[in-house]
N, C-alpha and C. Protein backbone atom coordinates (compact mmCIF):
# COMPACT_ATOMS: atom_id res chain seq x y z
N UNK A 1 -11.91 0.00 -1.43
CA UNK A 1 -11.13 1.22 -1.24
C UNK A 1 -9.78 1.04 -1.92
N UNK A 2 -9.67 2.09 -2.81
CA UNK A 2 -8.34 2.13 -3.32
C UNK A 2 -7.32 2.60 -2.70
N UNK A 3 -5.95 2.14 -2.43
CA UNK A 3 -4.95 2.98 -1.81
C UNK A 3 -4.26 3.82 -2.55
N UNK A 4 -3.64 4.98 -2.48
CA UNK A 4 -3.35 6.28 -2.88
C UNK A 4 -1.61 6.52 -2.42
N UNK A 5 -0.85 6.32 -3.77
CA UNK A 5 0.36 7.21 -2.71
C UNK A 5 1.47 6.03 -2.17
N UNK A 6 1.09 4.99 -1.93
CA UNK A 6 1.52 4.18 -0.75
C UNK A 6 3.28 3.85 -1.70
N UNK A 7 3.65 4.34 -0.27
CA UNK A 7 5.53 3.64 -1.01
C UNK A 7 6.15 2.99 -0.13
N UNK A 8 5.39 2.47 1.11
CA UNK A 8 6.09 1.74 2.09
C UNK A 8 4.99 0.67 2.99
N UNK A 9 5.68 -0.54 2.60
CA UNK A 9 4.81 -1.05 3.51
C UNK A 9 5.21 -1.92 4.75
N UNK A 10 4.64 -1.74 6.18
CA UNK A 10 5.66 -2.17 7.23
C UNK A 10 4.51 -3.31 7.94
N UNK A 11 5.09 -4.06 8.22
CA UNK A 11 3.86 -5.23 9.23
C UNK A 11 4.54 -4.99 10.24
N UNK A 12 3.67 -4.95 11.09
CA UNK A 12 3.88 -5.01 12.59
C UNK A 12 3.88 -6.35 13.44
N UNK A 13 4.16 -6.71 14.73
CA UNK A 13 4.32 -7.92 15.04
C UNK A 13 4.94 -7.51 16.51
N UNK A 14 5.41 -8.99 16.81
CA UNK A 14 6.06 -9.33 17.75
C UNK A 14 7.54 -9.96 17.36
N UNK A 15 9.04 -9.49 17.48
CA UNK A 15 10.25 -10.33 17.18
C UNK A 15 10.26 -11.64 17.80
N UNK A 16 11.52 -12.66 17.70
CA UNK A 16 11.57 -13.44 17.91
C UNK A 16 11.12 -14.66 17.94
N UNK A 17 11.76 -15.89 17.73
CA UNK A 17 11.67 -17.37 17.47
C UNK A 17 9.78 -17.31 18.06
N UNK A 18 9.70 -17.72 19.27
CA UNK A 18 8.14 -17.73 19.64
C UNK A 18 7.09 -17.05 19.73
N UNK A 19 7.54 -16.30 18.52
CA UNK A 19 6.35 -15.58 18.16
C UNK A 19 6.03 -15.64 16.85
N UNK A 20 6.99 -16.44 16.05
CA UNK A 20 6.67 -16.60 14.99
C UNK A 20 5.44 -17.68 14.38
N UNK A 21 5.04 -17.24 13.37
CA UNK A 21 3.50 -17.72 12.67
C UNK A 21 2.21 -18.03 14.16
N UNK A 22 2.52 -16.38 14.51
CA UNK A 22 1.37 -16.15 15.61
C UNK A 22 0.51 -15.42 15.17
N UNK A 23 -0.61 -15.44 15.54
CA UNK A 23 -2.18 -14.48 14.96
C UNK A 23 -1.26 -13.33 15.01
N UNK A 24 -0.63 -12.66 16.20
CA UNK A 24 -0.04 -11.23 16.61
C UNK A 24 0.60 -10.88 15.23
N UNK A 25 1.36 -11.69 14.65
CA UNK A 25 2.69 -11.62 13.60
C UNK A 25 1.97 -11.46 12.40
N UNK A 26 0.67 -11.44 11.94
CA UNK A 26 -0.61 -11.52 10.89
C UNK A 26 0.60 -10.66 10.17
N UNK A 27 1.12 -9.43 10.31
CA UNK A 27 1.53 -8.11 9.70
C UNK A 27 2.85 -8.88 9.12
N UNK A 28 3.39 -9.61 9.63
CA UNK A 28 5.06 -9.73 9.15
C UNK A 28 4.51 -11.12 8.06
N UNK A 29 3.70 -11.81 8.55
CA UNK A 29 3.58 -12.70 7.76
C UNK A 29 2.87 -12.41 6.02
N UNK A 30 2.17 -11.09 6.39
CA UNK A 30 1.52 -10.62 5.11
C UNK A 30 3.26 -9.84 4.18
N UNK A 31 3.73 -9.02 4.84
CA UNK A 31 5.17 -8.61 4.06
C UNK A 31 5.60 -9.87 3.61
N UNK A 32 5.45 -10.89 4.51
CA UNK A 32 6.26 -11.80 3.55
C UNK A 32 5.24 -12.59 2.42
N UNK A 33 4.50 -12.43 2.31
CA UNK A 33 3.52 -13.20 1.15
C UNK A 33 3.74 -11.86 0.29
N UNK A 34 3.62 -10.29 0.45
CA UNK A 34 3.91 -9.86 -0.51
C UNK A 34 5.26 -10.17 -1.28
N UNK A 35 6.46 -10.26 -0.35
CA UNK A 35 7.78 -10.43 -1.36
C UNK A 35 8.03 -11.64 -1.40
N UNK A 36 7.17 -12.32 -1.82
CA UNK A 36 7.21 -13.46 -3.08
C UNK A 36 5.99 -13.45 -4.31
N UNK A 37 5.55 -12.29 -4.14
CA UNK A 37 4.18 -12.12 -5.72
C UNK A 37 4.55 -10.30 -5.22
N UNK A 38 3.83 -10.31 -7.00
CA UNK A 38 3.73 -8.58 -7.06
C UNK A 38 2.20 -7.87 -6.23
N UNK A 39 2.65 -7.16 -5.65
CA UNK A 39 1.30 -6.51 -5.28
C UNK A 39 0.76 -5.52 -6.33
N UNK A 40 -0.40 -5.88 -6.57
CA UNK A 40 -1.23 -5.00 -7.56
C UNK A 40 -0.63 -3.60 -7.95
N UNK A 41 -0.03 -3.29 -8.97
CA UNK A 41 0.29 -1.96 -9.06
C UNK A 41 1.45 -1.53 -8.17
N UNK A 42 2.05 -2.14 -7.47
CA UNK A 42 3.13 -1.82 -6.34
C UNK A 42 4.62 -1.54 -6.81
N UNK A 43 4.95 -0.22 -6.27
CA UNK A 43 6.39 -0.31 -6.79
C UNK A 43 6.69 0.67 -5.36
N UNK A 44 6.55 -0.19 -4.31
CA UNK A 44 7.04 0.49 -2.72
C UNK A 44 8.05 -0.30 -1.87
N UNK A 45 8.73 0.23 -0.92
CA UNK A 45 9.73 -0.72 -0.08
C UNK A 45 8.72 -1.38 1.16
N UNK A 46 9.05 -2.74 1.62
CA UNK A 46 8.62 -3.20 2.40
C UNK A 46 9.45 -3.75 3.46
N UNK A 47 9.01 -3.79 4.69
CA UNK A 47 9.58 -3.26 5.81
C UNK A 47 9.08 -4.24 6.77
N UNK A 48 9.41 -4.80 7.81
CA UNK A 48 9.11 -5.92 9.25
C UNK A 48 9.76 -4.78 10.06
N UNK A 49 8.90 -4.54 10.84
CA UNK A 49 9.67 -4.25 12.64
C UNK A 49 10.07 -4.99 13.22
N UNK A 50 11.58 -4.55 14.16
CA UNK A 50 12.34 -5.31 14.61
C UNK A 50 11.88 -5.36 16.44
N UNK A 51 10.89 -4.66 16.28
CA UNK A 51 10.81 -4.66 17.67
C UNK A 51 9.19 -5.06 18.27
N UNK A 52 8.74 -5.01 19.69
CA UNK A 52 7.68 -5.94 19.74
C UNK A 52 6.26 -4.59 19.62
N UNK A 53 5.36 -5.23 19.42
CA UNK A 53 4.40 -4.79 18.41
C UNK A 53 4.05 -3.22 19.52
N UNK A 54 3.67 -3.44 21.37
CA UNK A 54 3.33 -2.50 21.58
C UNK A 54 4.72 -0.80 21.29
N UNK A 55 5.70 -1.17 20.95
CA UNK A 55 6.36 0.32 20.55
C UNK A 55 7.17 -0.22 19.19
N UNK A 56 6.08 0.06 18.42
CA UNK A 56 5.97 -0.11 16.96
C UNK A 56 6.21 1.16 16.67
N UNK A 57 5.83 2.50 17.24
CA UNK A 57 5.77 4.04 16.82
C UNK A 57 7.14 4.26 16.45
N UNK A 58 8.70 4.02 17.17
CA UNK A 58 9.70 4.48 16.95
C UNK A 58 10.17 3.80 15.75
N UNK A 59 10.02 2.51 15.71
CA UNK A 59 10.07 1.44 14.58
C UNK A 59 9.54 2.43 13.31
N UNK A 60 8.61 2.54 13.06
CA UNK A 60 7.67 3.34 11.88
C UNK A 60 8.30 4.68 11.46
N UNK A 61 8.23 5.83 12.49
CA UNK A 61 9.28 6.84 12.60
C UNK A 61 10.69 6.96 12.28
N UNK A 62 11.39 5.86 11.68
CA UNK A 62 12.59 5.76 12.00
C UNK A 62 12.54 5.12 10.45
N UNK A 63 11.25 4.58 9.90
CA UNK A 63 11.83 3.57 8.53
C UNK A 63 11.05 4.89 7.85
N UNK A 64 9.81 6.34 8.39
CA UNK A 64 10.06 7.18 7.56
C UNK A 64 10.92 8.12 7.02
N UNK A 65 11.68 7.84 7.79
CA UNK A 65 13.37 9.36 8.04
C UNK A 65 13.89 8.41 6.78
N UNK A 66 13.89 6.64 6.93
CA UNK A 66 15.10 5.94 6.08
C UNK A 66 14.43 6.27 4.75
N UNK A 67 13.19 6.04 4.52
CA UNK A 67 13.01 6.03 2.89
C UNK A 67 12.32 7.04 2.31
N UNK A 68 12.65 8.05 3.19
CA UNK A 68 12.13 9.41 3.21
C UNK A 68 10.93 9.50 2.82
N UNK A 69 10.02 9.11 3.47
CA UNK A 69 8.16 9.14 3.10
C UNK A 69 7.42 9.54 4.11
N UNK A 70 5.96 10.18 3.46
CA UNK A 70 5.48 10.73 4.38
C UNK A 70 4.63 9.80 5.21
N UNK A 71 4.01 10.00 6.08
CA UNK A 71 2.85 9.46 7.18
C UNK A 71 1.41 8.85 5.45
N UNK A 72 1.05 9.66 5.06
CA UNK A 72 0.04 9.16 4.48
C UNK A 72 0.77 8.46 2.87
N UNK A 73 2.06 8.04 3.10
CA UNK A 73 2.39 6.98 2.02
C UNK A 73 2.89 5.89 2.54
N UNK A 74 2.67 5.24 3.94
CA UNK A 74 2.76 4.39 4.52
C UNK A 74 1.49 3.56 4.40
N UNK A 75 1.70 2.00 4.65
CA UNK A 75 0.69 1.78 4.91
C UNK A 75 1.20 0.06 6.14
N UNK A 76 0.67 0.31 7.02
CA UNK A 76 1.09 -0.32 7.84
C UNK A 76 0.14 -1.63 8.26
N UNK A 77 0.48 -2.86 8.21
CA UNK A 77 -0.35 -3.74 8.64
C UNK A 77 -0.11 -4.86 9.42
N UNK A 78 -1.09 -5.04 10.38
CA UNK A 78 -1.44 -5.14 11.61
C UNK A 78 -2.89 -6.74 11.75
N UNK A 79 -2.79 -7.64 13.07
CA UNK A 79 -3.59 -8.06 13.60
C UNK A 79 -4.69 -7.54 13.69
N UNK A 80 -6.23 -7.98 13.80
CA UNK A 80 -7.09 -7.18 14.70
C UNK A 80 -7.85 -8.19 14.87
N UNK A 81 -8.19 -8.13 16.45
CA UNK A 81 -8.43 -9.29 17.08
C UNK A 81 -10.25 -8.89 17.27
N UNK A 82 -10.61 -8.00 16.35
CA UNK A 82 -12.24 -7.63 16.92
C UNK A 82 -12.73 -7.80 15.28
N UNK A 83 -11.81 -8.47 14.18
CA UNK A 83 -12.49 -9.03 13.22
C UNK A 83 -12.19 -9.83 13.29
N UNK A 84 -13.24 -10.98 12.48
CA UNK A 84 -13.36 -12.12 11.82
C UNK A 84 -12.46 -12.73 11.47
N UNK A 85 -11.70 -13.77 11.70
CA UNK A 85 -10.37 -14.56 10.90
C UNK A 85 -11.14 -14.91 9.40
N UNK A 86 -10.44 -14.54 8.35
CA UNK A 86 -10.94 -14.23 7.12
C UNK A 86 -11.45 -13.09 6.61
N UNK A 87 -11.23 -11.99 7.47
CA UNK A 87 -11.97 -10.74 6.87
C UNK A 87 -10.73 -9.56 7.00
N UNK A 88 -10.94 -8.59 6.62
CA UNK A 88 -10.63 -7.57 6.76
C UNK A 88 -10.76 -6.40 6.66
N UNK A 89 -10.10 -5.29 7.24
CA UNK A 89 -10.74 -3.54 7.15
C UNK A 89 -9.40 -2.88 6.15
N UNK A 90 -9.51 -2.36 5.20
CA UNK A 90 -8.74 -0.83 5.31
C UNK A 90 -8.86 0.19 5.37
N UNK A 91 -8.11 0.91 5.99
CA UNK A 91 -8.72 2.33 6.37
C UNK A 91 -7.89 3.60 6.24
N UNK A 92 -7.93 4.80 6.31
CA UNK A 92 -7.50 6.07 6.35
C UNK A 92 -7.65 7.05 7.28
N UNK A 93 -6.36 7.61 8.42
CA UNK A 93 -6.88 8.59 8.93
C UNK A 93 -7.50 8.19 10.54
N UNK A 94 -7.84 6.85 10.91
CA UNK A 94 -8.48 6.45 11.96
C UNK A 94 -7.41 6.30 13.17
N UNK A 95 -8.68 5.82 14.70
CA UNK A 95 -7.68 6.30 15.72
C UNK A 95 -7.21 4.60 15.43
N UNK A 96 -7.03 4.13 16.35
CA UNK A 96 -5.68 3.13 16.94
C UNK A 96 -7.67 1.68 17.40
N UNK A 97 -8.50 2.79 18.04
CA UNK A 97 -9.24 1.67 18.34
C UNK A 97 -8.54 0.45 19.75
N UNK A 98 -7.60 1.14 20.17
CA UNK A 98 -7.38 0.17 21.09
C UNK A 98 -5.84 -0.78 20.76
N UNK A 99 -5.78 -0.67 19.38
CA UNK A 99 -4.59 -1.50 19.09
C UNK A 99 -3.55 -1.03 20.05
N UNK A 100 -2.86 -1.71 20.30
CA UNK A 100 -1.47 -0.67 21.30
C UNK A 100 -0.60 -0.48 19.98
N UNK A 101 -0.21 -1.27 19.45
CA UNK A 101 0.64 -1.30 17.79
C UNK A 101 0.62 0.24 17.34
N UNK A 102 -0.79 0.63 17.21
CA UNK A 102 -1.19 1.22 16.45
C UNK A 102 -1.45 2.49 17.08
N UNK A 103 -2.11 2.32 18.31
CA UNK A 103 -1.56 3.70 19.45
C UNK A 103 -0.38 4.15 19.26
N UNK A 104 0.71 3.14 19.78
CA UNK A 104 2.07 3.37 19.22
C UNK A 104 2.81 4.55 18.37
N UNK A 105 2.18 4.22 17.05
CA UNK A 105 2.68 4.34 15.89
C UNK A 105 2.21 5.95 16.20
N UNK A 106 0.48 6.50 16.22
CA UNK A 106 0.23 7.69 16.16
C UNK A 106 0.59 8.70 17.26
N UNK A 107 0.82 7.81 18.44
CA UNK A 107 1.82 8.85 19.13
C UNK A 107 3.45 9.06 18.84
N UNK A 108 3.80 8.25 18.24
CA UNK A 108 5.43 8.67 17.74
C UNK A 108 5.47 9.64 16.69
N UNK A 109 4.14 9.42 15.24
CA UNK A 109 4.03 10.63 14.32
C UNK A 109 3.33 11.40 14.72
N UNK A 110 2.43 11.67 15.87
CA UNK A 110 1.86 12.94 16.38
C UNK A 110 0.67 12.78 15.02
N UNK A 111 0.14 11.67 14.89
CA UNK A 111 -0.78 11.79 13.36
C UNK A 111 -1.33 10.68 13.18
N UNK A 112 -2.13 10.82 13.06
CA UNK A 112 -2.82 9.15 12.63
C UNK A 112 -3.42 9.00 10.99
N UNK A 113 -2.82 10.61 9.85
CA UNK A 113 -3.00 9.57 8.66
C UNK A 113 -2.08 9.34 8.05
N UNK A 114 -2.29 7.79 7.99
CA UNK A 114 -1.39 6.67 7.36
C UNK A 114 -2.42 5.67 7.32
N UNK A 115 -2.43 4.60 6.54
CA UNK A 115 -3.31 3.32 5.77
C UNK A 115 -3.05 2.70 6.63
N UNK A 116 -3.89 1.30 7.29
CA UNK A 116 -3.61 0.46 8.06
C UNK A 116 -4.75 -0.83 7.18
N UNK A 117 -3.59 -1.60 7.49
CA UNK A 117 -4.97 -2.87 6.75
C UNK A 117 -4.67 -3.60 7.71
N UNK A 118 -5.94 -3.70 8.41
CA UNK A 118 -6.00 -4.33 9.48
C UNK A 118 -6.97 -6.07 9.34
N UNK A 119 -6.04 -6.92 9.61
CA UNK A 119 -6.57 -8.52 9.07
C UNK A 119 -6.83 -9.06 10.43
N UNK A 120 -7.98 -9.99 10.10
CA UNK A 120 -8.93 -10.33 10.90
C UNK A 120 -8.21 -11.73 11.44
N UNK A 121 -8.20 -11.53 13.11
CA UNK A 121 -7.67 -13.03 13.51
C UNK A 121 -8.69 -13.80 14.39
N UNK A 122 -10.32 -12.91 14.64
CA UNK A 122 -10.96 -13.48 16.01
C UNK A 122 -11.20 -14.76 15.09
N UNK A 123 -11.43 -15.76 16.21
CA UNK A 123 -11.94 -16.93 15.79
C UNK A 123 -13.76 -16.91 15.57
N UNK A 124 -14.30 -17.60 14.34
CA UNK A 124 -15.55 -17.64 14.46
C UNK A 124 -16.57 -17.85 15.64
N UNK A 125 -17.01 -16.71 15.50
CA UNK A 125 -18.08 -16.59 16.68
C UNK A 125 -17.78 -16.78 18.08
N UNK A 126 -16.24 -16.41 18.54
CA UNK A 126 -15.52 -16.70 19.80
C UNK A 126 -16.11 -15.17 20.39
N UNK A 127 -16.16 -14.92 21.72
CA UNK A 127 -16.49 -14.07 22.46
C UNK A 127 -14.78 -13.99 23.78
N UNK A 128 -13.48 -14.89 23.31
CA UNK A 128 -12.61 -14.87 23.93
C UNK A 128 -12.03 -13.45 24.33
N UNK A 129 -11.23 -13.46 25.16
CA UNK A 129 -10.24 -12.19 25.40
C UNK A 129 -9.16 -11.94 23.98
N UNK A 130 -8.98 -11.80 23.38
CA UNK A 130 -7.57 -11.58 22.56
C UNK A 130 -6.36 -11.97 23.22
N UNK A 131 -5.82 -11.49 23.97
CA UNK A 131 -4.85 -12.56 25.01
C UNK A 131 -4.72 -13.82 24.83
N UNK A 132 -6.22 -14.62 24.86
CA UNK A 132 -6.05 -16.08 25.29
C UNK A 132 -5.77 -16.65 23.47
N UNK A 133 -6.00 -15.79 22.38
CA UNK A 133 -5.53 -16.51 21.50
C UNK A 133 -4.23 -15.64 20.25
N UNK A 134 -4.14 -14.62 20.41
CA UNK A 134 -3.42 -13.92 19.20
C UNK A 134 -2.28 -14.55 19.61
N UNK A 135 -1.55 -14.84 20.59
CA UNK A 135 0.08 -15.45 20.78
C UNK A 135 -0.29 -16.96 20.43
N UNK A 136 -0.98 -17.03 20.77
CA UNK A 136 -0.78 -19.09 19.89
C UNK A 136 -0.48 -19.18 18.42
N UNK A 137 -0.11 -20.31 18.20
CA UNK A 137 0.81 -20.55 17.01
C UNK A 137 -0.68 -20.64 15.61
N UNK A 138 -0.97 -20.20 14.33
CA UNK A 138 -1.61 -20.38 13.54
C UNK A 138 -2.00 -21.89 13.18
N UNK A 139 -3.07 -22.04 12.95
CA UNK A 139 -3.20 -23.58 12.56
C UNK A 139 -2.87 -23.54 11.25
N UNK A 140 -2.80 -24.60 10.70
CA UNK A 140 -2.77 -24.52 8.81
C UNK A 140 -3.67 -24.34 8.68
N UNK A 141 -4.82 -24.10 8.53
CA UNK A 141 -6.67 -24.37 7.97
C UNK A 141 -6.53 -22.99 8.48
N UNK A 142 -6.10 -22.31 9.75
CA UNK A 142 -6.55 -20.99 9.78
C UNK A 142 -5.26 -20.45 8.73
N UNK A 143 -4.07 -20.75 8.62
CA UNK A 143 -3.22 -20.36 7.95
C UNK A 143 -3.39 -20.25 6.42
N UNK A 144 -4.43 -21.20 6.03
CA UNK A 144 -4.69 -21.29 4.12
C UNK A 144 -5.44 -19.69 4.35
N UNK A 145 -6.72 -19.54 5.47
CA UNK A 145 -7.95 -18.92 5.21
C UNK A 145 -6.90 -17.50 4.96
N UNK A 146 -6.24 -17.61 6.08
CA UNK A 146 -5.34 -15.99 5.83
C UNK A 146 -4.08 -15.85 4.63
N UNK A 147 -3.47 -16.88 4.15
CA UNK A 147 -3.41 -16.24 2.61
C UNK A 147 -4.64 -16.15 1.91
N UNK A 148 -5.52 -16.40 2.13
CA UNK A 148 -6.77 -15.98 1.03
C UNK A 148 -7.13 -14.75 1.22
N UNK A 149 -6.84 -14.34 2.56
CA UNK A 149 -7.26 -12.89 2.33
C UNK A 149 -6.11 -11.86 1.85
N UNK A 150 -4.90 -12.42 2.31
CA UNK A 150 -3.74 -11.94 1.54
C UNK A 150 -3.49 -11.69 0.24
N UNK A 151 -4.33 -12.38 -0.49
CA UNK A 151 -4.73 -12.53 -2.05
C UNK A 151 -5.70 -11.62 -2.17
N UNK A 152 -6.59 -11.56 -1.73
CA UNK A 152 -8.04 -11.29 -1.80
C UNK A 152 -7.59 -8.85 -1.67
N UNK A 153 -7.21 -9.16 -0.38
CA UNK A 153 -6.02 -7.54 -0.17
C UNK A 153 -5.21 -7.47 -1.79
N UNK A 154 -4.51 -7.69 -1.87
CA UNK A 154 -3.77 -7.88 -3.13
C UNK A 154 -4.15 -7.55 -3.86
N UNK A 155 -5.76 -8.09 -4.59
CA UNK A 155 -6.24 -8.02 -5.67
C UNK A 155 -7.33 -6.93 -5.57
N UNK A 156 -7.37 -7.03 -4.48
CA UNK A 156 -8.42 -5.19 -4.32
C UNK A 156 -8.42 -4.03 -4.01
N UNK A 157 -6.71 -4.10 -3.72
CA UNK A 157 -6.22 -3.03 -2.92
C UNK A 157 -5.17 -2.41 -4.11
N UNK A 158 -5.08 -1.58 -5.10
CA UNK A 158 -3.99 -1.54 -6.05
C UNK A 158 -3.57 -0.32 -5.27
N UNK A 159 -2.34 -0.13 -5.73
CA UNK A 159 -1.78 1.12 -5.25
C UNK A 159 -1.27 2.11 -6.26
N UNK A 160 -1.50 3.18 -6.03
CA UNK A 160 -1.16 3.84 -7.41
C UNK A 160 -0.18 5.41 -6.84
């Protein structure tokens, strides 16, 4: 799937020292692998929320007023703890699925289209709660697999 439009891109997360390089933080850690390489075709502002992931909506709302863009030239990315660590979805237009992040976000724009690339943190073949692992700290070995998909997004996702 090609992305369309996109002039902003925001990761979502959790602030602060202990939460950093957590499955949850997948979103802030991908902004930052973009601003150090070009993203395919990209000429958009990129954006970290300052606040914790479940009221992400005012966060989002507030960086579209700043760089004056609409809902469907956002593209916002996010954890998801019901894919695969190494995989990922993007999508258009969809509900939240449960994310609170992402609930968030479509009740503050009254709208749910905007892009979400949503990166995969379940552990292989785990049947866990999400709880018991998205706040733990990334391993390196899970940390290489997820710049690969950071690359992998990058190189398949152009934006035009």
């Amino acid at each position: 799937m090609k992305l369309q439009g996109v002039k902003l891109v925001i990761g979502i997360g959790n602030p602060g020292k202990e939460y950093e390089k957590t499955y949850h933080n997948v979103g802030f850690l991908f902004v930052d692998y973009l601003d150090g390489c070009q993203m395919s075709n990209v000429k958009c502002q990129m954006s970290k929320s300052d606040v914790f992931m479940n009221q992400s909506g005012d966060f989002v709302a507030g960086a579209l007023k700043k760089y004056r863009v609409k809902p469907e030239e956002i593209l916002i990315v996010h954890d998801d703890s019901d894919i695969e660590l190494g995989k990922y979805k993007l999508s258009f237009g969809r509900g939240s699925a449960g994310h609170k992040g992402a609930e968030s976000i479509i009740k503050s724009l009254g709208a749910k289209n905007f892009w979400r690339l949503r990166i995969g943190v379940r552990p292989q073949k785990s049947k866990q709660k999400a709880e018991k692992f998205v706040l733990k700290k990334i391993t390196a070995a899970n940390l290489k697999i997820l710049n690969q998909v950071f690359e992998k997004t990058n190189k398949n996702s152009s934006v035009s």
